[in-house]
C-alpha atoms as a PDB file:
ATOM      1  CA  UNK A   1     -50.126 -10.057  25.837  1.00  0.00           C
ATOM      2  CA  UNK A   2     -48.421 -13.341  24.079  1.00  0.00           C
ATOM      3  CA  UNK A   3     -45.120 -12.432  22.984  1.00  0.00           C
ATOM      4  CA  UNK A   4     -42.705 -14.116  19.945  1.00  0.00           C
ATOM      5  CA  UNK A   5     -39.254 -13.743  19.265  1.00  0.00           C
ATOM      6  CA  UNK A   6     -38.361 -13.907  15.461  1.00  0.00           C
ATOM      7  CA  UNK A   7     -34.857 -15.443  14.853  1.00  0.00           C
ATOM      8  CA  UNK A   8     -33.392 -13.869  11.606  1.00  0.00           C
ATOM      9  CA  UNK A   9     -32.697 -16.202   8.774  1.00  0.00           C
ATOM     10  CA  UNK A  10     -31.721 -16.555   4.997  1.00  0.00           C
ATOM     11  CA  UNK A  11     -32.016 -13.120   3.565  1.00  0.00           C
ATOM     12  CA  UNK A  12     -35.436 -11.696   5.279  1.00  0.00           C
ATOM     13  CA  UNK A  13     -37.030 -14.938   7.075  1.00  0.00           C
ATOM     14  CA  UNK A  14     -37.994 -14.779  10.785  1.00  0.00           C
ATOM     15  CA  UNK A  15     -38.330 -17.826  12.408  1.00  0.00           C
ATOM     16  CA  UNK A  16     -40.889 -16.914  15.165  1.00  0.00           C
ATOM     17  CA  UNK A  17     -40.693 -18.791  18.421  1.00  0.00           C
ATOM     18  CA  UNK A  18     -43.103 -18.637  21.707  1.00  0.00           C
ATOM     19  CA  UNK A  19     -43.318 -20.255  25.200  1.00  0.00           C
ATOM     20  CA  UNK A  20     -45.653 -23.001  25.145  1.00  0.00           C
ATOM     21  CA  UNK A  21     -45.331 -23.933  28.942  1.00  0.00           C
ATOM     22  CA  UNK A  22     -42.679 -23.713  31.221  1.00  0.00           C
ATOM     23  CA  UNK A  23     -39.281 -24.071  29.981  1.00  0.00           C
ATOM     24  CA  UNK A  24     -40.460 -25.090  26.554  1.00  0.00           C
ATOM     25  CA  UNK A  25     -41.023 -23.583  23.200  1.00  0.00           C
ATOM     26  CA  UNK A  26     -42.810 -23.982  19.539  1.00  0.00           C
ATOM     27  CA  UNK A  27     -41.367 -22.641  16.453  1.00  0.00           C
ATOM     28  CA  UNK A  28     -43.248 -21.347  12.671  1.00  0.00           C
ATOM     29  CA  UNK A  29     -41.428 -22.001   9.807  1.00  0.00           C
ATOM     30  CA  UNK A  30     -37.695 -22.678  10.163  1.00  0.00           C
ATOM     31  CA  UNK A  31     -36.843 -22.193   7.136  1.00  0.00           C
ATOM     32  CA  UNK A  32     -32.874 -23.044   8.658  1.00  0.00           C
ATOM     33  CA  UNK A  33     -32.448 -25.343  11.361  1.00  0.00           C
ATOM     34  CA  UNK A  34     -29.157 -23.473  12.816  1.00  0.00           C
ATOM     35  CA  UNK A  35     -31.040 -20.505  13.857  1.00  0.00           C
ATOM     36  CA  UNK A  36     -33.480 -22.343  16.559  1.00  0.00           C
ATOM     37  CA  UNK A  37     -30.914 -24.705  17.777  1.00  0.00           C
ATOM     38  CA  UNK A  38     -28.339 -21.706  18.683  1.00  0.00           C
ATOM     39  CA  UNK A  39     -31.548 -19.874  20.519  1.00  0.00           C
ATOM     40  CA  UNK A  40     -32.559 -23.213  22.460  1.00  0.00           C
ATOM     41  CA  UNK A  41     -28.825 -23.377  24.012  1.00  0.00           C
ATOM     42  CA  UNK A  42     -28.309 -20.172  24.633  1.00  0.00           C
ATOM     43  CA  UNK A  43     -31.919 -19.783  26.168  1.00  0.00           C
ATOM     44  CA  UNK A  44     -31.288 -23.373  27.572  1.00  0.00           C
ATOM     45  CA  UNK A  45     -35.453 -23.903  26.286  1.00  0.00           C
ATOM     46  CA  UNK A  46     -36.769 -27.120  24.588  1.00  0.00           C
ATOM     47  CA  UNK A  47     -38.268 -26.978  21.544  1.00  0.00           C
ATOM     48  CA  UNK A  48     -41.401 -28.963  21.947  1.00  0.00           C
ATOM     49  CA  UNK A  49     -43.581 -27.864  18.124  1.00  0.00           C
ATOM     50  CA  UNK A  50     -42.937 -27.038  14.757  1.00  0.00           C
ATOM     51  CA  UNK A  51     -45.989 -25.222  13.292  1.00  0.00           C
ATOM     52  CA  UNK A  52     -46.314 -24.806   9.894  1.00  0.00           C
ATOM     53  CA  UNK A  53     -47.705 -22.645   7.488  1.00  0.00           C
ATOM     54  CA  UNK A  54     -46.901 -23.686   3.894  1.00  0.00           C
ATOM     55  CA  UNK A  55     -44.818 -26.030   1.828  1.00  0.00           C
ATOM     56  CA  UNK A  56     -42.232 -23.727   0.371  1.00  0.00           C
ATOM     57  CA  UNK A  57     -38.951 -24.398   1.067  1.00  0.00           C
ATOM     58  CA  UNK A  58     -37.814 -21.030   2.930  1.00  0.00           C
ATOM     59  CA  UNK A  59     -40.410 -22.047   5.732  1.00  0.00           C
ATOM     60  CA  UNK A  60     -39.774 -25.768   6.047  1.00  0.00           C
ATOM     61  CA  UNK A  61     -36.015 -26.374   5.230  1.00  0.00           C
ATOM     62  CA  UNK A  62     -34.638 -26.914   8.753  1.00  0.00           C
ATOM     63  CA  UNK A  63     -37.746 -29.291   9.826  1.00  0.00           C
ATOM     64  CA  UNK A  64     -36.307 -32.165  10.003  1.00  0.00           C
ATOM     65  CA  UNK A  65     -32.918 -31.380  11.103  1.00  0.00           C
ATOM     66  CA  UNK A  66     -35.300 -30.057  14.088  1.00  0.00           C
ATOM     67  CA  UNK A  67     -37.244 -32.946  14.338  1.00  0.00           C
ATOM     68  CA  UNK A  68     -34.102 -34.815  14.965  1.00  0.00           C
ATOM     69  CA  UNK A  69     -32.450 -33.067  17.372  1.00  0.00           C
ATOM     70  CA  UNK A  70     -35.054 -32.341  19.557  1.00  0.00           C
ATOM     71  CA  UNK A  71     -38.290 -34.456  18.579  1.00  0.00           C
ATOM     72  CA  UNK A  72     -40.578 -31.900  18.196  1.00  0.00           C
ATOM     73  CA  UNK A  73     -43.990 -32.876  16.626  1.00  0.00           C
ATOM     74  CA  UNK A  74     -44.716 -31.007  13.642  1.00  0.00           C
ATOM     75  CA  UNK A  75     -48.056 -29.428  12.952  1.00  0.00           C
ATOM     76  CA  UNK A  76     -49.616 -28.203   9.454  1.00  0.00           C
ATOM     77  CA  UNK A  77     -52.818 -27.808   7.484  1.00  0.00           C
ATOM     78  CA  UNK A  78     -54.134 -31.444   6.552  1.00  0.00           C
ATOM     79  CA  UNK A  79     -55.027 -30.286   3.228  1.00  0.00           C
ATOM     80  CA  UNK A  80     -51.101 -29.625   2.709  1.00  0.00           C
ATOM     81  CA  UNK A  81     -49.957 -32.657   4.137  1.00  0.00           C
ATOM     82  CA  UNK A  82     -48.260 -34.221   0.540  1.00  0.00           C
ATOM     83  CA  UNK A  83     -46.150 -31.111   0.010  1.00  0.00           C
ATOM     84  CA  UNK A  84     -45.578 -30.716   3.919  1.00  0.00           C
ATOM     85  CA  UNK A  85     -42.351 -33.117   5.958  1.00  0.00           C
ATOM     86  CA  UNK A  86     -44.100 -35.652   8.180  1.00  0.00           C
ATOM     87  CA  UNK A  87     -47.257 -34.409   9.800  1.00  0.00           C
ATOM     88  CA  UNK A  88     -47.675 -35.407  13.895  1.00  0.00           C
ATOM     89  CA  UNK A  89     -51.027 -33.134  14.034  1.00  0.00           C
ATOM     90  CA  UNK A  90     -52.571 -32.496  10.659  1.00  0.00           C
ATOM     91  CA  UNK A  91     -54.662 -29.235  11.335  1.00  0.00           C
ATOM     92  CA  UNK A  92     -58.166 -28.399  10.110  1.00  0.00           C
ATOM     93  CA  UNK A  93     -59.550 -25.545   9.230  1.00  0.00           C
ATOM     94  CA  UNK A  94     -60.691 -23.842  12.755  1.00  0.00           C
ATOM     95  CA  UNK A  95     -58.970 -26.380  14.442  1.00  0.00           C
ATOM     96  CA  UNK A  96     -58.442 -25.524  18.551  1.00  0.00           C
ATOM     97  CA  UNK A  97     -55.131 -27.041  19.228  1.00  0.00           C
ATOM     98  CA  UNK A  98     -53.778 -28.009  22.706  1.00  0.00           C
ATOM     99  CA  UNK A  99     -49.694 -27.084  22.901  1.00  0.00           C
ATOM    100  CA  UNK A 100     -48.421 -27.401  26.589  1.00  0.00           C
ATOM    101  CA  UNK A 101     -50.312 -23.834  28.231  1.00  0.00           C
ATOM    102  CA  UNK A 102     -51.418 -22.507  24.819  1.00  0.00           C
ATOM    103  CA  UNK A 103     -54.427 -23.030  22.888  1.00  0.00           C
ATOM    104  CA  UNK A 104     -53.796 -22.059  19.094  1.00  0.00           C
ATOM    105  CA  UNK A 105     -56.665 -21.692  17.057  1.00  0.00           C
ATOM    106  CA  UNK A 106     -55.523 -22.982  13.036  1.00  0.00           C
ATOM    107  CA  UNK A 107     -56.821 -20.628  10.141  1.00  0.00           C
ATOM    108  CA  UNK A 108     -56.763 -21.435   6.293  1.00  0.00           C
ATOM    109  CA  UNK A 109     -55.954 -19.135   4.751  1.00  0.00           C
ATOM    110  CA  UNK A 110     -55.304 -19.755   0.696  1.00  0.00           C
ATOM    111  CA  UNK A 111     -54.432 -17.864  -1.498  1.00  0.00           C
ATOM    112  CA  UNK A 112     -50.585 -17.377  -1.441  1.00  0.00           C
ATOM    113  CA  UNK A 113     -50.594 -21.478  -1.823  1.00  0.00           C
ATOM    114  CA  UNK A 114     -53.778 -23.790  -1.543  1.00  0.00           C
ATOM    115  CA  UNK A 115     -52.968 -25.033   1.274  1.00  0.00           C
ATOM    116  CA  UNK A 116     -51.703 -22.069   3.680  1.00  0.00           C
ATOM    117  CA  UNK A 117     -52.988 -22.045   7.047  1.00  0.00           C
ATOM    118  CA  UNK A 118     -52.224 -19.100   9.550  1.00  0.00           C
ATOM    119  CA  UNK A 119     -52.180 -19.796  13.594  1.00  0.00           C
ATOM    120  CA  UNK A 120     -53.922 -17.164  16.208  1.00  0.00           C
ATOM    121  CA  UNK A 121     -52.315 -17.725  19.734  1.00  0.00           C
ATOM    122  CA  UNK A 122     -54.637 -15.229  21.884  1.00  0.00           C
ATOM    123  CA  UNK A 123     -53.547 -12.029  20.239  1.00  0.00           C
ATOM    124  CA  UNK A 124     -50.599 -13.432  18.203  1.00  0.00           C
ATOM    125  CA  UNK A 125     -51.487 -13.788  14.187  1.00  0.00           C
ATOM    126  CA  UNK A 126     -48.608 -16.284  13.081  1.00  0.00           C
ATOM    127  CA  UNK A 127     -49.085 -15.553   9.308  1.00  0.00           C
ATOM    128  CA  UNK A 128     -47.038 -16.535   7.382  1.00  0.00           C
ATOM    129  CA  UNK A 129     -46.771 -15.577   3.770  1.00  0.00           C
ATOM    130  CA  UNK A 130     -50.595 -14.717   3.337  1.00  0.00           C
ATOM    131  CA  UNK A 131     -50.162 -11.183   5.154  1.00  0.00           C
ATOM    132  CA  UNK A 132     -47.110  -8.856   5.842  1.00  0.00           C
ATOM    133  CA  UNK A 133     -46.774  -5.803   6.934  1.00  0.00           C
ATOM    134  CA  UNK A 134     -48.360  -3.383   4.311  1.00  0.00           C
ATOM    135  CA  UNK A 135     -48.960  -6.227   2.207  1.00  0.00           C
ATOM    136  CA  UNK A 136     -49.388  -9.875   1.254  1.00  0.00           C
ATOM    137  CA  UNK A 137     -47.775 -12.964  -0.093  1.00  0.00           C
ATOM    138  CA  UNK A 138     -47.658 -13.513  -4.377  1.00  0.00           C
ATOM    139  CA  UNK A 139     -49.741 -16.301  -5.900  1.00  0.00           C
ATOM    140  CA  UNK A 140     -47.813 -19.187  -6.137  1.00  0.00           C
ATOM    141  CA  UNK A 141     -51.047 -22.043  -6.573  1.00  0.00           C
ATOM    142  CA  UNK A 142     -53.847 -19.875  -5.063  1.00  0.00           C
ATOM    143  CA  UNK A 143     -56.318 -17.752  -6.881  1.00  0.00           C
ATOM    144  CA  UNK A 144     -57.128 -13.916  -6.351  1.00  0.00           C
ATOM    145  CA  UNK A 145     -60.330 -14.988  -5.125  1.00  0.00           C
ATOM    146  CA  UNK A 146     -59.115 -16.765  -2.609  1.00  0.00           C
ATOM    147  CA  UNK A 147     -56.091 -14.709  -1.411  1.00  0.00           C
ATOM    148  CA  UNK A 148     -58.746 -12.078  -0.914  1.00  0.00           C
ATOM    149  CA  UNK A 149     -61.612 -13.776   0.706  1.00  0.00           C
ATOM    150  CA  UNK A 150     -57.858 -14.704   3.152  1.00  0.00           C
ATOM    151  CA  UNK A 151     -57.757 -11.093   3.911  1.00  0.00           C
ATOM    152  CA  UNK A 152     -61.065 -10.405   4.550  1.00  0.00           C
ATOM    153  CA  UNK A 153     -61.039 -13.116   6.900  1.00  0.00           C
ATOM    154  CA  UNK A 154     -57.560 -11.729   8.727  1.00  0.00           C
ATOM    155  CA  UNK A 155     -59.029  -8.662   8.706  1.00  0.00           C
ATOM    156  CA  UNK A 156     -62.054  -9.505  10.922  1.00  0.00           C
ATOM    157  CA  UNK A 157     -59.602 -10.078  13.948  1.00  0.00           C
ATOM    158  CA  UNK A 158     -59.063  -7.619  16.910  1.00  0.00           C
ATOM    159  CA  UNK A 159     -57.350  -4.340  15.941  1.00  0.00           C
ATOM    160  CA  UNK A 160     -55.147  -5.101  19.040  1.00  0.00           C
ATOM    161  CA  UNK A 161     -53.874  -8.361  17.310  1.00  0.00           C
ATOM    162  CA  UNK A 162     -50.055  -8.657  17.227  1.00  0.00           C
ATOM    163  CA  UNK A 163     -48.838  -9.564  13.396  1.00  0.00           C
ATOM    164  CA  UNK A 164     -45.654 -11.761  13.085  1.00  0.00           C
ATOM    165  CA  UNK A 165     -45.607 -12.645   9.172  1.00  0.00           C
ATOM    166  CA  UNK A 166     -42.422 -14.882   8.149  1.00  0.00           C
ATOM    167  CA  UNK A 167     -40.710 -11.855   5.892  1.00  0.00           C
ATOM    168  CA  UNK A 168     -39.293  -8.335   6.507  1.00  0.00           C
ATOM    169  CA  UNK A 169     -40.818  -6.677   3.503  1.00  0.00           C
ATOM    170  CA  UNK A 170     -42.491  -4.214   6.015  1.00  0.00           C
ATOM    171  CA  UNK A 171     -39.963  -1.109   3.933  1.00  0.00           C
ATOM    172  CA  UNK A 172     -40.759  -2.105   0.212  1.00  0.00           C
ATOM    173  CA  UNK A 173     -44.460  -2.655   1.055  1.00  0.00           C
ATOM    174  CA  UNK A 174     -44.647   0.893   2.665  1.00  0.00           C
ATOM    175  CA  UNK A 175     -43.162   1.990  -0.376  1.00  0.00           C
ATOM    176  CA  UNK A 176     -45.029   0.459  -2.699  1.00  0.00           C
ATOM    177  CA  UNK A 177     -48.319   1.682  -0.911  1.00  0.00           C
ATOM    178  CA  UNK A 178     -46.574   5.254  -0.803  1.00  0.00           C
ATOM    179  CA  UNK A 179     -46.678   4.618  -4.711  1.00  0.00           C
ATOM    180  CA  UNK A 180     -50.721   3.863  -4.665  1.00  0.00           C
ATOM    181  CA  UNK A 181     -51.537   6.591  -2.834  1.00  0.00           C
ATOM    182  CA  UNK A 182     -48.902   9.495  -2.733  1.00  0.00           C
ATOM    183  CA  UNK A 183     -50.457  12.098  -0.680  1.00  0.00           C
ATOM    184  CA  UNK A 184     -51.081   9.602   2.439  1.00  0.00           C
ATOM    185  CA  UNK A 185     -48.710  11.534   5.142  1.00  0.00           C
ATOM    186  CA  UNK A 186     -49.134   8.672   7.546  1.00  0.00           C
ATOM    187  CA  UNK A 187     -47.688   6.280   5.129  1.00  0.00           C
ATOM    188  CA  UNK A 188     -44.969   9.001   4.989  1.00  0.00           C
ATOM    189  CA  UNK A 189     -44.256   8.613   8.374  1.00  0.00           C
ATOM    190  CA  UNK A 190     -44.511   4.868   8.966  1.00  0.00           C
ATOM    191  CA  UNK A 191     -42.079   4.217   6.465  1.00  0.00           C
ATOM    192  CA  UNK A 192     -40.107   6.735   8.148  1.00  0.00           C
ATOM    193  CA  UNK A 193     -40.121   4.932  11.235  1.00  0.00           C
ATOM    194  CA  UNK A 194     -39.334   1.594   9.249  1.00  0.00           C
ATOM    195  CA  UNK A 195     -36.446   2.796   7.745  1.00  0.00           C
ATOM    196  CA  UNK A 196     -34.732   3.686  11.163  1.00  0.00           C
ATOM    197  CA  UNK A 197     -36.067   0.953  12.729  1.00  0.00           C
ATOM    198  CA  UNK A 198     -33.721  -1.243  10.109  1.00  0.00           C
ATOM    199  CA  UNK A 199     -30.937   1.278  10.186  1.00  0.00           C
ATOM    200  CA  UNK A 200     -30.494   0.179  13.920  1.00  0.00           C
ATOM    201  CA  UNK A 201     -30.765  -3.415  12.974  1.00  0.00           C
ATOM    202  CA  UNK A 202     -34.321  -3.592  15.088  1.00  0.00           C
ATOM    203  CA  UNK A 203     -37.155  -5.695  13.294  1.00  0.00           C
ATOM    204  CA  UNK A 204     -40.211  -3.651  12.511  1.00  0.00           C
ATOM    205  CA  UNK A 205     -42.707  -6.937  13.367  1.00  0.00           C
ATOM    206  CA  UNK A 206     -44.759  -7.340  15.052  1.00  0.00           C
ATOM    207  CA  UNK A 207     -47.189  -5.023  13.221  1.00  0.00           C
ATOM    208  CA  UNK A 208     -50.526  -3.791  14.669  1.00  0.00           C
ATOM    209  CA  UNK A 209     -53.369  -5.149  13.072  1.00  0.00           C
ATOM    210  CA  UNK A 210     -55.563  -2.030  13.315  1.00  0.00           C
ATOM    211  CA  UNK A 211     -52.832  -0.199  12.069  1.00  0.00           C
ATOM    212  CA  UNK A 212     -52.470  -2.811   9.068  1.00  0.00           C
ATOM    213  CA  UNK A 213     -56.597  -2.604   8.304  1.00  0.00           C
ATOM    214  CA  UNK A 214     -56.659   1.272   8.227  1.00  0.00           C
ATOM    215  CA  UNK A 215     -53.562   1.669   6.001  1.00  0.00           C
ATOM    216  CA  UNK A 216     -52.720  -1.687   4.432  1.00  0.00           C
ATOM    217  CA  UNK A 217     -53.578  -1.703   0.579  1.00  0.00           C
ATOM    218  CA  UNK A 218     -54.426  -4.607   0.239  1.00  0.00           C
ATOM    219  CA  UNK A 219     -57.031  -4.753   3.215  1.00  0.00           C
ATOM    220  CA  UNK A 220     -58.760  -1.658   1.758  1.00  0.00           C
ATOM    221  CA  UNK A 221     -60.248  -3.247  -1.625  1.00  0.00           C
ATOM    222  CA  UNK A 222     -63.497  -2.669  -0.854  1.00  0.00           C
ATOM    223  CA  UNK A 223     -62.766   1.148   1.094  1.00  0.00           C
ATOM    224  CA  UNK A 224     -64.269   3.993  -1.294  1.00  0.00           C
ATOM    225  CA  UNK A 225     -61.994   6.490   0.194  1.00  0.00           C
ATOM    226  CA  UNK A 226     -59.291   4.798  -0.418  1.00  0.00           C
ATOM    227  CA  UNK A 227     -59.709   2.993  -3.876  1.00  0.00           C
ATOM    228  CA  UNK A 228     -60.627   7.197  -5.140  1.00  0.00           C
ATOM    229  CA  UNK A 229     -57.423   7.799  -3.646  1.00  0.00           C
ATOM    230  CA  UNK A 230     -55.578   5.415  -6.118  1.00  0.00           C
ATOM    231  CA  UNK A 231     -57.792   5.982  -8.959  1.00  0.00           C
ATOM    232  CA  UNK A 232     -59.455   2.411  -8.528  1.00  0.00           C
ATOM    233  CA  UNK A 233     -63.143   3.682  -8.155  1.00  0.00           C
ATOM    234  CA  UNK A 234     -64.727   2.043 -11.115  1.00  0.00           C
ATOM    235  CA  UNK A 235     -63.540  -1.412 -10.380  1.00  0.00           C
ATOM    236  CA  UNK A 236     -64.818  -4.247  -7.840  1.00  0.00           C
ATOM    237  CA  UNK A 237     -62.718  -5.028  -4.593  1.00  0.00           C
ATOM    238  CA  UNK A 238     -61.628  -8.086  -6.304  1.00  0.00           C
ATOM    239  CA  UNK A 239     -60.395  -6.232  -9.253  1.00  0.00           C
ATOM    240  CA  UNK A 240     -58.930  -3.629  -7.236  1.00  0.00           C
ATOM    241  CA  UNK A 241     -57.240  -6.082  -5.403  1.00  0.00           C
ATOM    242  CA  UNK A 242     -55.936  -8.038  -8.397  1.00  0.00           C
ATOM    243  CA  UNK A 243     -54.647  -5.102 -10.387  1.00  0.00           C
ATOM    244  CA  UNK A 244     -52.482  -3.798  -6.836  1.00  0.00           C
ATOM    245  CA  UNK A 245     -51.239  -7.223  -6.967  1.00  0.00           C
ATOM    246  CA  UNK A 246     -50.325  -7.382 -10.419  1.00  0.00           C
ATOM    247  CA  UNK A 247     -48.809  -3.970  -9.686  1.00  0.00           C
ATOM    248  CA  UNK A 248     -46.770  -5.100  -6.476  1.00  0.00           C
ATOM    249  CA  UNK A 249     -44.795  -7.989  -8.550  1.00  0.00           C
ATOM    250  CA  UNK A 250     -43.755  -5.877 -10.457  1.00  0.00           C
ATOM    251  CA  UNK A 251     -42.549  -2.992  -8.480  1.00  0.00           C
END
């Protein structure tokens, strides 16, 4: 099993970084640069890759402070590459990538921007902002259409896929899927678990994707059973999913 290590930053960020060979280390999304530079001395690693998953700020503000002090290459979706810092390997869709021992496999996957792109390291999902924990990112550029065609995608993956989005929303989501459908006892108890899990300052990442298909809203738009559940039954999976969008910004 790959594992990642998410470095806290800015109010709810995680930074997540992995081994890439011996000694050396990639990072998604450092949205700070402090956070990864205090991990590589105290680890006594070498950062060696930047991945990247979108333009916003909170996932590229410490890139080139990184770049600097360690000359790590960066890596993003092509597509992206005016609103991204200095590409060294502009990714394509589907894209196999090389990185030391790892191969990484690049995914677009718009919808929460045009131009987001998602990387699978054997059963590692590095997503992002186009799927957390019990939900998914806003649309900030992408269309429903495409956000959901995203998930569908995502949610074609292993069950036994290992979920590492860039945001600890896993508590709100819960709640806000508690508010879809009420009567789900299993939602009762995950969010349970969530809250104590951030009581003892513990991160509740990395999710399990089969977990995330059979009780993530937002990967059941086009479930029966559950779109009865919260009253949805009429509408297409498209509409379902834009009206528990529409509902989620606002909640």
């Amino acid at each position: 099993m790959m594992r990642a290590t998410p470095l806290e930053c800015l109010d709810d960020n995680y930074i997540w970084v992995f081994a890439v060979a011996d000694g050396a280390v990639a990072c998604v999304d450092p949205a700070e640069s402090e956070p990864v530079a205090d991990h590589l001395m105290q680890s006594g690693l070498r950062l060696t890759h930047i991945l990247l998953t979108h333009h916003h700020n909170d996932h590229i503000g410490g890139v080139d402070a990184l770049r600097q002090q360690t000359g790590a290459q960066v890596i993003g979706h092509a597509l992206d590459a005016d609103n991204l810092p200095a590409l060294d390997i502009a990714a394509s869709d589907g894209q196999r990538l090389k990185i030391g021992d790892c191969e990484i496999q690049a995914m677009a996957t718009p919808g929460h921007t045009p131009g987001h792109m998602v990387y699978l390291i054997d059963d590692l999902l590095l997503s992002g902002d186009a799927l957390f924990s019990f939900g998914c990112g806003r649309l900030f550029g992408g269309t429903p259409e495409q956000m959901w065609r995203s998930i569908q995608t995502l949610r074609r993956l292993p069950d036994e896929t290992q979920l590492c989005c860039a945001h600890e929303y896993t508590v709100k989501n819960l709640s806000f899927a508690l508010s879809v459908t009420p009567n789900d006892e299993k939602l009762h108890a995950l969010l349970q678990n969530a809250q104590r899990l951030r009581r003892d300052g513990e991160p509740t990442l990395p999710a399990n994707l089969g977990v995330e298909k059979r009780y993530n809203p937002f990967m059941r738009c086009d479930e029966e059973r559950f779109l009865q559940a919260a009253n949805l039954h009429q509408t297409s999976p498209l509409d379902a999913f834009i009206t528990l969008r529409e509902r989620r910004n606002r909640f």
